[in-house]
C-alpha atoms as a PDB file:
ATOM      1  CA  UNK A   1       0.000   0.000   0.000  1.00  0.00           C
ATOM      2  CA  UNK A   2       2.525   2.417   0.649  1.00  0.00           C
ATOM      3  CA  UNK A   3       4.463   2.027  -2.443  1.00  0.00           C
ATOM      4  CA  UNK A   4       1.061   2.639  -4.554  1.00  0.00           C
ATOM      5  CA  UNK A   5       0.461   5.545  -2.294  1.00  0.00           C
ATOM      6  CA  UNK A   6       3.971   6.684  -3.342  1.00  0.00           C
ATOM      7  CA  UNK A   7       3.113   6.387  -7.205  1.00  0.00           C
ATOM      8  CA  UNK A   8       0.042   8.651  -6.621  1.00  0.00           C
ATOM      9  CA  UNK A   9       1.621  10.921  -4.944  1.00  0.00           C
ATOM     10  CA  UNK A  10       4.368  11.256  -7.699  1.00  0.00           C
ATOM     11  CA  UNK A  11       1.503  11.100 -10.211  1.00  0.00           C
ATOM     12  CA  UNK A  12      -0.750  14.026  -8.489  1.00  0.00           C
ATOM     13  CA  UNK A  13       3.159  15.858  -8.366  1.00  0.00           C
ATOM     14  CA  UNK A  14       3.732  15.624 -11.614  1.00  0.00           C
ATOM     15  CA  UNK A  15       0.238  17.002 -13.221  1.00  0.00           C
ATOM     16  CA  UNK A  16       0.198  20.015 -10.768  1.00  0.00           C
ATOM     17  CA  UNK A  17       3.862  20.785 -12.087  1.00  0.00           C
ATOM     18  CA  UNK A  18       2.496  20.657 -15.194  1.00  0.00           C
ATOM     19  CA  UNK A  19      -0.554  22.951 -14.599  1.00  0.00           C
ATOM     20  CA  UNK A  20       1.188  25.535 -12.507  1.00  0.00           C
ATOM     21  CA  UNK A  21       3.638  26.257 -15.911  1.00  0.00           C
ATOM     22  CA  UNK A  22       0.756  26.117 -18.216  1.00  0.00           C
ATOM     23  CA  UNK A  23      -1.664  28.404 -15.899  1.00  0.00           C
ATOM     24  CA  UNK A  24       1.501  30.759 -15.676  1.00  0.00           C
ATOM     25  CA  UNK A  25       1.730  31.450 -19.090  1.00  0.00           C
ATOM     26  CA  UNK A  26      -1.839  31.352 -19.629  1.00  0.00           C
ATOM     27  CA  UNK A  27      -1.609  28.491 -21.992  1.00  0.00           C
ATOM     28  CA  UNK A  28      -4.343  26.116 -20.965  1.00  0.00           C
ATOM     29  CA  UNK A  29      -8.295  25.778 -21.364  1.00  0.00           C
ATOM     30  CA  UNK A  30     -10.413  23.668 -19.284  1.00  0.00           C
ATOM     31  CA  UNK A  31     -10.165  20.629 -22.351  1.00  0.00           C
ATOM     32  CA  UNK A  32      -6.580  20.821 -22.097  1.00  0.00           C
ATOM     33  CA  UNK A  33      -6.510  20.053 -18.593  1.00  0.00           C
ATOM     34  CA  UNK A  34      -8.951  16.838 -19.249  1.00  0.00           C
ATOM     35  CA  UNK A  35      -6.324  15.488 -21.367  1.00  0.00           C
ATOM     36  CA  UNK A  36      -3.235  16.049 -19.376  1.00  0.00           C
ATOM     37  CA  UNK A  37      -5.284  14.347 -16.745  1.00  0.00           C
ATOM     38  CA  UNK A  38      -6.052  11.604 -18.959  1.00  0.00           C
ATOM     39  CA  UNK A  39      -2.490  11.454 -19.954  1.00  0.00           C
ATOM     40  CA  UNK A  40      -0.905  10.864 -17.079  1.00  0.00           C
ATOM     41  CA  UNK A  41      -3.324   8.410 -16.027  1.00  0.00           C
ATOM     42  CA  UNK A  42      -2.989   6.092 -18.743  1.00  0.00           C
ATOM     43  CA  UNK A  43       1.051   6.715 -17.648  1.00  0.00           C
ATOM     44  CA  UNK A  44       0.314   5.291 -14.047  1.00  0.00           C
ATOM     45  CA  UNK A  45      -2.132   2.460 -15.548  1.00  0.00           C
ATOM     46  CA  UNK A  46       0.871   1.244 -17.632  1.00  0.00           C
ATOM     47  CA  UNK A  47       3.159   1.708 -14.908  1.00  0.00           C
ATOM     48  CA  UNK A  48       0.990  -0.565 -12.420  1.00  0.00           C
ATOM     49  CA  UNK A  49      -1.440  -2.762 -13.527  1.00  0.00           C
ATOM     50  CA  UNK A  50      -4.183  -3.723 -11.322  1.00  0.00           C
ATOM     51  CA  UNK A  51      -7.246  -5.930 -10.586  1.00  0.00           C
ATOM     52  CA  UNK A  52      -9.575  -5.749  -7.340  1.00  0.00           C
ATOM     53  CA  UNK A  53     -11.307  -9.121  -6.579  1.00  0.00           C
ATOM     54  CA  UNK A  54     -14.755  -7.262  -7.157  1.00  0.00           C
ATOM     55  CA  UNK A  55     -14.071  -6.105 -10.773  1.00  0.00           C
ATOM     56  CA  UNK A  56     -13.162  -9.911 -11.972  1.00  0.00           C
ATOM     57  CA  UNK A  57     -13.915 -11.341 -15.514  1.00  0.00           C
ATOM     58  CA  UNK A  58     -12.759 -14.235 -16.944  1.00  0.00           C
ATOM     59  CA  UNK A  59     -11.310 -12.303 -19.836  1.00  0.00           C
ATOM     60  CA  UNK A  60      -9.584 -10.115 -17.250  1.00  0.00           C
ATOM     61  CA  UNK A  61      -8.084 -13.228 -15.266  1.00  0.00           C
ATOM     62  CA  UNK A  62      -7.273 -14.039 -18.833  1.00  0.00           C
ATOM     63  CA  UNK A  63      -5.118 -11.166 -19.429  1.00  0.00           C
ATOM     64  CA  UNK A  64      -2.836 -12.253 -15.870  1.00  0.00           C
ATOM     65  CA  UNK A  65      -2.790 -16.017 -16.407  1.00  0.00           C
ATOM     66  CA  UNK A  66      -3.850 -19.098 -18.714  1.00  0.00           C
ATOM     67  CA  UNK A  67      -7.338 -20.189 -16.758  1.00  0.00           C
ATOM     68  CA  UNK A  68      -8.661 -23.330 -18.178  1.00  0.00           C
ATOM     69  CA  UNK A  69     -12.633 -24.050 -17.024  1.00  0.00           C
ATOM     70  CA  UNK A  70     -12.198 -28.728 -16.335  1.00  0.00           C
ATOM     71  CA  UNK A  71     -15.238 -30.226 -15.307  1.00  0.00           C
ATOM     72  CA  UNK A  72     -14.297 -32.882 -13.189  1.00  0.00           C
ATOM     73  CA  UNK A  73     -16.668 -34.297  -9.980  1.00  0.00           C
ATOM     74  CA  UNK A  74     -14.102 -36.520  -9.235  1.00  0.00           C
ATOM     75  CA  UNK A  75     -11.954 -34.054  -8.453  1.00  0.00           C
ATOM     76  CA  UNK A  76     -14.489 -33.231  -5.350  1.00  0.00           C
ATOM     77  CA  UNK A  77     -14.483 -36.851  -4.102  1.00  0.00           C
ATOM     78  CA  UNK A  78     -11.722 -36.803  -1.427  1.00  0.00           C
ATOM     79  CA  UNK A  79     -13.258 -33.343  -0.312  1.00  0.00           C
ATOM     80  CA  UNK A  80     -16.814 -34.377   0.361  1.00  0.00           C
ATOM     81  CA  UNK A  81     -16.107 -38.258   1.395  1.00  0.00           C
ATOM     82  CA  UNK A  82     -15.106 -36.620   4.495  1.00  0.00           C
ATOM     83  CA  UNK A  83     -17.145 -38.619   7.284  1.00  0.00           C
ATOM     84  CA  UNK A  84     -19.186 -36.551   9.739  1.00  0.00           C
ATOM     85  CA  UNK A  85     -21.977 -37.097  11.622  1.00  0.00           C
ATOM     86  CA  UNK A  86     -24.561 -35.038  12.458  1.00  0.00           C
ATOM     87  CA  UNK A  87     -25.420 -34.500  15.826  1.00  0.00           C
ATOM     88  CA  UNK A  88     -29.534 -34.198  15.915  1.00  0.00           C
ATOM     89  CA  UNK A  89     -28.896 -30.584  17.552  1.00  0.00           C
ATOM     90  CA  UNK A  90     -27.107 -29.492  14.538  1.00  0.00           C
ATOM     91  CA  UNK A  91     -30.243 -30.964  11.747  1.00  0.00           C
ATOM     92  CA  UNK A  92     -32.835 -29.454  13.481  1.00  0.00           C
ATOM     93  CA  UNK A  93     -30.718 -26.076  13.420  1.00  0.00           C
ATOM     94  CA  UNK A  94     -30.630 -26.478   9.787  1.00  0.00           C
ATOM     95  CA  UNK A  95     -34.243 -27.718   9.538  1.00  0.00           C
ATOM     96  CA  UNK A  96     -35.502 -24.724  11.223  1.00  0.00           C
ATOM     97  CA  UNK A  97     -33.028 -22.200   8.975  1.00  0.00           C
ATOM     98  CA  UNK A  98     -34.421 -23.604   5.983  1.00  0.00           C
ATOM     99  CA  UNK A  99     -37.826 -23.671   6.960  1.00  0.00           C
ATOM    100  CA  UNK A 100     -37.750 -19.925   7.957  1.00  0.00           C
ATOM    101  CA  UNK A 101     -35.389 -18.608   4.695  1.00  0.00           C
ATOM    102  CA  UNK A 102     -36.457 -21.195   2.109  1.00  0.00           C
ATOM    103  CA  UNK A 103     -38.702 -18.895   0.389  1.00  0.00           C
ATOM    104  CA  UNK A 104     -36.780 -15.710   0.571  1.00  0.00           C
ATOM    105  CA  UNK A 105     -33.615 -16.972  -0.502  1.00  0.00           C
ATOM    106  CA  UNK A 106     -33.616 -15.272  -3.864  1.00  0.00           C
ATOM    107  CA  UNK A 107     -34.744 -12.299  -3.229  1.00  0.00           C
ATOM    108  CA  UNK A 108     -32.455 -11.121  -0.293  1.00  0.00           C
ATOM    109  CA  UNK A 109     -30.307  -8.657  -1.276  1.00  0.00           C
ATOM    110  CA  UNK A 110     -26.526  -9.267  -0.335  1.00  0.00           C
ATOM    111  CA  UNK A 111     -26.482  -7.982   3.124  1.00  0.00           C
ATOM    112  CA  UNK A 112     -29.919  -9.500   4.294  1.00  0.00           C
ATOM    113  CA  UNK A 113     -28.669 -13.233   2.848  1.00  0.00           C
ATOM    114  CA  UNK A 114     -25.486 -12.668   4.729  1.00  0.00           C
ATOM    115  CA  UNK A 115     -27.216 -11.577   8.348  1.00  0.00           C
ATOM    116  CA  UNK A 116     -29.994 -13.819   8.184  1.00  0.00           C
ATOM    117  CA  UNK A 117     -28.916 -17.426   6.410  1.00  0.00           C
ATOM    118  CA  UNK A 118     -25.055 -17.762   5.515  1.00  0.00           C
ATOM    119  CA  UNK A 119     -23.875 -16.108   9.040  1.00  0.00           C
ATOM    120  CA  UNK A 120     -25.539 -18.317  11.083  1.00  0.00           C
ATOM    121  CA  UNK A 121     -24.243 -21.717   9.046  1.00  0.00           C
ATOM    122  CA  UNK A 122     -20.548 -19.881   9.322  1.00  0.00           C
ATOM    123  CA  UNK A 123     -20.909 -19.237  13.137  1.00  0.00           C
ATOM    124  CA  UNK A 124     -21.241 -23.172  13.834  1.00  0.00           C
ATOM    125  CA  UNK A 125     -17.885 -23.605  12.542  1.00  0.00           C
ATOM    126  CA  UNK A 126     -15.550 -24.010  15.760  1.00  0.00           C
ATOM    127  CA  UNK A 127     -12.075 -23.991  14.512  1.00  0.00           C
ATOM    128  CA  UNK A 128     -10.111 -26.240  16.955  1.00  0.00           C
ATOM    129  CA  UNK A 129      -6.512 -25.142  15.733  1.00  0.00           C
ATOM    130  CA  UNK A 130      -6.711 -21.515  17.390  1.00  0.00           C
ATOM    131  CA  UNK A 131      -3.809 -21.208  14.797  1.00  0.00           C
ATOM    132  CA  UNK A 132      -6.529 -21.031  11.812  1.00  0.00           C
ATOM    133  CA  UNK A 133      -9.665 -18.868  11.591  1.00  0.00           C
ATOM    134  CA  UNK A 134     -12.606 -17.297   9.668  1.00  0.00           C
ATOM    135  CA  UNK A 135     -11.805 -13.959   8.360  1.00  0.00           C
ATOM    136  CA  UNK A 136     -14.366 -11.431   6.847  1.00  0.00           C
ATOM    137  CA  UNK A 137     -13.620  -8.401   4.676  1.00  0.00           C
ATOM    138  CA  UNK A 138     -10.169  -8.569   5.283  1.00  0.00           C
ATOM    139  CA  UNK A 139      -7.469  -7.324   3.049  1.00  0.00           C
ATOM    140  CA  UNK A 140      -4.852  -9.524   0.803  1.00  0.00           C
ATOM    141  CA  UNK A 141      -3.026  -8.732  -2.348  1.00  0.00           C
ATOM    142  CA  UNK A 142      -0.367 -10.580  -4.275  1.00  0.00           C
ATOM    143  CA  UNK A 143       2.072  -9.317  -7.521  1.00  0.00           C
ATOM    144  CA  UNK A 144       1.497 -11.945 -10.312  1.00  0.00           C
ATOM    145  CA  UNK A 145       2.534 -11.750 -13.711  1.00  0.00           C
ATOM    146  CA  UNK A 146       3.606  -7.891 -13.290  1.00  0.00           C
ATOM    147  CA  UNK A 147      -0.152  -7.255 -12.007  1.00  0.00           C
ATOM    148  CA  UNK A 148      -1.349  -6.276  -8.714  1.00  0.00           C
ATOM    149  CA  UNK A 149      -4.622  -8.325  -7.481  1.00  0.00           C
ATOM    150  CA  UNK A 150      -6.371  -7.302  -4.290  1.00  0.00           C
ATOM    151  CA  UNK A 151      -9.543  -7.273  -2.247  1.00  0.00           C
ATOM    152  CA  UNK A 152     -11.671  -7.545   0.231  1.00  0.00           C
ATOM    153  CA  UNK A 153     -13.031 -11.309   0.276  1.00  0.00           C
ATOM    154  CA  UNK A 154     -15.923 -11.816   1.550  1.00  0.00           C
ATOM    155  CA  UNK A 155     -15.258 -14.752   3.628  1.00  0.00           C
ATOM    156  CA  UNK A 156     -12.277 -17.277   4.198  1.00  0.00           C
ATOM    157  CA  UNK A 157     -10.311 -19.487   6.721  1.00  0.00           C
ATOM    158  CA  UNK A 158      -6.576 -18.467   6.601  1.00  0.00           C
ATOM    159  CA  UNK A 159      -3.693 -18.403   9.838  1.00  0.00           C
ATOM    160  CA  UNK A 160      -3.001 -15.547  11.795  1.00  0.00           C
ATOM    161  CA  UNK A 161      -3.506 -14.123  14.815  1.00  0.00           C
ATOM    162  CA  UNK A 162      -4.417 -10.010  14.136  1.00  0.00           C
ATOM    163  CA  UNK A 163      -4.133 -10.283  10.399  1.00  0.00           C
ATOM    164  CA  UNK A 164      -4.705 -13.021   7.435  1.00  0.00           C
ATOM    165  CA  UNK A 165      -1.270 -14.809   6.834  1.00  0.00           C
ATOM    166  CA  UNK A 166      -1.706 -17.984   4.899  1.00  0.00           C
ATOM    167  CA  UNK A 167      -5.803 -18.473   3.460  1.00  0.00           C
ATOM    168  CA  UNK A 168      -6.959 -21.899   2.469  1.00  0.00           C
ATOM    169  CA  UNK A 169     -10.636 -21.088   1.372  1.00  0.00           C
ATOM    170  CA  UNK A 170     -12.595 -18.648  -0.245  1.00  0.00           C
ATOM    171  CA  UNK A 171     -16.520 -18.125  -0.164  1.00  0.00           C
ATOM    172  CA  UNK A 172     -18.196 -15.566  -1.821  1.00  0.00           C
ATOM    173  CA  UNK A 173     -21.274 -14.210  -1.192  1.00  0.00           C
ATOM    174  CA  UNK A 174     -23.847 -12.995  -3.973  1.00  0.00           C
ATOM    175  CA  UNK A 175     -27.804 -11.919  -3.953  1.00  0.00           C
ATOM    176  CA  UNK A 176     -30.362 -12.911  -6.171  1.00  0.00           C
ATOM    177  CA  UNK A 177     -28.629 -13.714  -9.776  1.00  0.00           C
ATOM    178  CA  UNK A 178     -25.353 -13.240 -11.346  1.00  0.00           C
ATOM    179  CA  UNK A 179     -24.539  -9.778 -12.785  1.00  0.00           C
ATOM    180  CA  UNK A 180     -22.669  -8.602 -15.316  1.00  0.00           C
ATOM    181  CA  UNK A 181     -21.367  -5.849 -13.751  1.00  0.00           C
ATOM    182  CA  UNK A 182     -19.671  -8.698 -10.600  1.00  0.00           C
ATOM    183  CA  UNK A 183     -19.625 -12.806 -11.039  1.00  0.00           C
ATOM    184  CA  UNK A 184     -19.133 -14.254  -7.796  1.00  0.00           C
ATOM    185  CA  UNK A 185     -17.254 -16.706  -9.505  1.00  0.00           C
ATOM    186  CA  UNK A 186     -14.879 -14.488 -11.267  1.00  0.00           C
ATOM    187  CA  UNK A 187     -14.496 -12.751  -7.810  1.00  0.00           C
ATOM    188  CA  UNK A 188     -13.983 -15.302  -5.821  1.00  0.00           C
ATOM    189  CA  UNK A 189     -11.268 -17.192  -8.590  1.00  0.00           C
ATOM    190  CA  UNK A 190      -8.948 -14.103  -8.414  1.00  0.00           C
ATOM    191  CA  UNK A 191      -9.197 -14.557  -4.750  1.00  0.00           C
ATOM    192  CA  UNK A 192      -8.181 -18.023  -4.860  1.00  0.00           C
ATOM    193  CA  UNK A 193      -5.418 -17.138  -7.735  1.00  0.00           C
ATOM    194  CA  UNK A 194      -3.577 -14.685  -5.656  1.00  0.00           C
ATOM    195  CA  UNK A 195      -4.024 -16.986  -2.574  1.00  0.00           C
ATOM    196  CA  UNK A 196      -2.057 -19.902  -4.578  1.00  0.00           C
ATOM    197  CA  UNK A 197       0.683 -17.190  -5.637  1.00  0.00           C
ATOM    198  CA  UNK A 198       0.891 -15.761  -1.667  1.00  0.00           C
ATOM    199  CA  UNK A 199       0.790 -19.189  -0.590  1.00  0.00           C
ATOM    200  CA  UNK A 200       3.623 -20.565  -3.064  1.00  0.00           C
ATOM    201  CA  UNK A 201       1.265 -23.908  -3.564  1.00  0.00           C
ATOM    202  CA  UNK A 202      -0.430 -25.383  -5.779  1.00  0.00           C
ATOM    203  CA  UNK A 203      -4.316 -26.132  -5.175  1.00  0.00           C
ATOM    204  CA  UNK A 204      -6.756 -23.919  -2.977  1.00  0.00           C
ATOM    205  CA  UNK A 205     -10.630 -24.743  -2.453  1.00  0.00           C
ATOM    206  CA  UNK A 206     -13.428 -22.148  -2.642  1.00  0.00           C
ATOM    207  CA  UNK A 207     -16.759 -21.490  -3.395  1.00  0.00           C
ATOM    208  CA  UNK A 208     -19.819 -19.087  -4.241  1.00  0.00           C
ATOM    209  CA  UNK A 209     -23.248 -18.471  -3.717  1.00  0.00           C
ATOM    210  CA  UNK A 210     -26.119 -17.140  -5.542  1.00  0.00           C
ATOM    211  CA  UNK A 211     -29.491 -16.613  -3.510  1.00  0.00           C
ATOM    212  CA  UNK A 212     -29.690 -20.672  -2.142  1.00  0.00           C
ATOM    213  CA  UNK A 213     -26.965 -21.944  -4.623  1.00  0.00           C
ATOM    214  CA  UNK A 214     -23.594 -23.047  -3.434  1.00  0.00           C
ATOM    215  CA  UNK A 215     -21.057 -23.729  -5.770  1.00  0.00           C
ATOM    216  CA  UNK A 216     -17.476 -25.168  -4.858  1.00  0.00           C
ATOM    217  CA  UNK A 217     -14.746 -24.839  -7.087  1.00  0.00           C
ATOM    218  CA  UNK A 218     -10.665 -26.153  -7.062  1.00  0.00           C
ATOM    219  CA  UNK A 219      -7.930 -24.354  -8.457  1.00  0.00           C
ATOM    220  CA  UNK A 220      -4.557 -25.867  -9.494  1.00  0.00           C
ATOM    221  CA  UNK A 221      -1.933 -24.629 -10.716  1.00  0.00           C
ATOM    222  CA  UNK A 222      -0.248 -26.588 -12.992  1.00  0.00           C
ATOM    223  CA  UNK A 223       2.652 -24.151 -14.943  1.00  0.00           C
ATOM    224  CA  UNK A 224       4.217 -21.521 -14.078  1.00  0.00           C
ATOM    225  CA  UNK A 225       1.174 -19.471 -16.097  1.00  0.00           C
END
């Protein structure tokens, strides 16, 4: 943060120098200050390239690194073989969530689905390694491929004490639909990509939701793009 606070800076430095000799010798009109602010935008945008987690397309992950879409269940198998048993507690608690969301789930906006449905499921997660934890809203970032990506994500379990160190999973939140405008998907697979690159591995889990959806996805890494 502080070096791209140091670019700006030297950005903002620059234009003013610019304006202060041009306003001097009465040399510049209101379109010509447009343009030099234009230009030396499109100056900082070459110098650093970046993506936020929330403006994610596939043709924009596309730009940073080869992404190839495999559909492959079996992929999923080891995850979701994982043997646990309910306690009868924890399926009525679910019962009763469903039963009082079930028709609403589409409709909530982003916030209300968050308060009243996904919150409650994350909350009954009791993370025994006091090493690991959930995390919400916090801020990571990673240099790959001579771009910056960076967010906010909405959700994921990662190590640290006062500040995410090491994430292993993503979840994304969404409201009624996909939009064109922000895919949870999208948002949630830059998350994941700059996790693998902060991480130096090679596979990280995540998943999205849309109204009562969930979707789980896997990301590997298998070159050096």
């Amino acid at each position: 943060m502080e070096k791209e606070s140091k670019k700006v800076t030297n950005l903002l430095r620059n234009l003013l120098e610019k304006l202060i000799n041009k306003t001097d010798n009465n040399l510049i009109s209101k379109s010509e200050i447009y343009e030099l602010f234009e230009e030396e935008y499109n100056l900082y945008e070459k110098l650093e390239k970046s993506l936020n987690f929330r403006e994610a397309t596939l043709e924009k992950l596309m730009e940073i690194v080869n992404i190839q879409q495999v559909d492959n269940e079996t992929k999923f198998e080891e995850w979701f073989s994982y043997k646990y048993e309910l306690y009868e507690e924890e399926k009525s608690f679910l019962k009763e969530l469903i039963k009082e969301n079930k028709f609403y789930l589409n409709s909530y906006n982003e916030q209300t689905l968050t308060v009243k449905f996904i919150g409650f499921i994350l909350n009954k997660v009791k993370f025994r390694n006091k090493k690991i934890k959930d995390w919400y809203e916090y801020s990571i970032s990673c240099k790959l491929n001579n771009w910056t990506l960076k967010g906010y994500p909405d959700f994921f379990v990662a190590t640290g004490i006062n500040e995410p160190k090491k994430p292993y999973f993503f979840l994304q939140e969404y409201k009624k639909s996909v939009n064109p405008t922000g895919n949870p998907e999208y948002q949630v697979l830059a998350a994941m990509l700059a996790a693998i690159e902060k991480n130096n591995t090679n596979t990280i889990k995540g998943g999205y939701i849309i109204g009562a959806y969930w979707k789980f996805m896997i990301l590997e890494k298998l070159g050096r793009t």
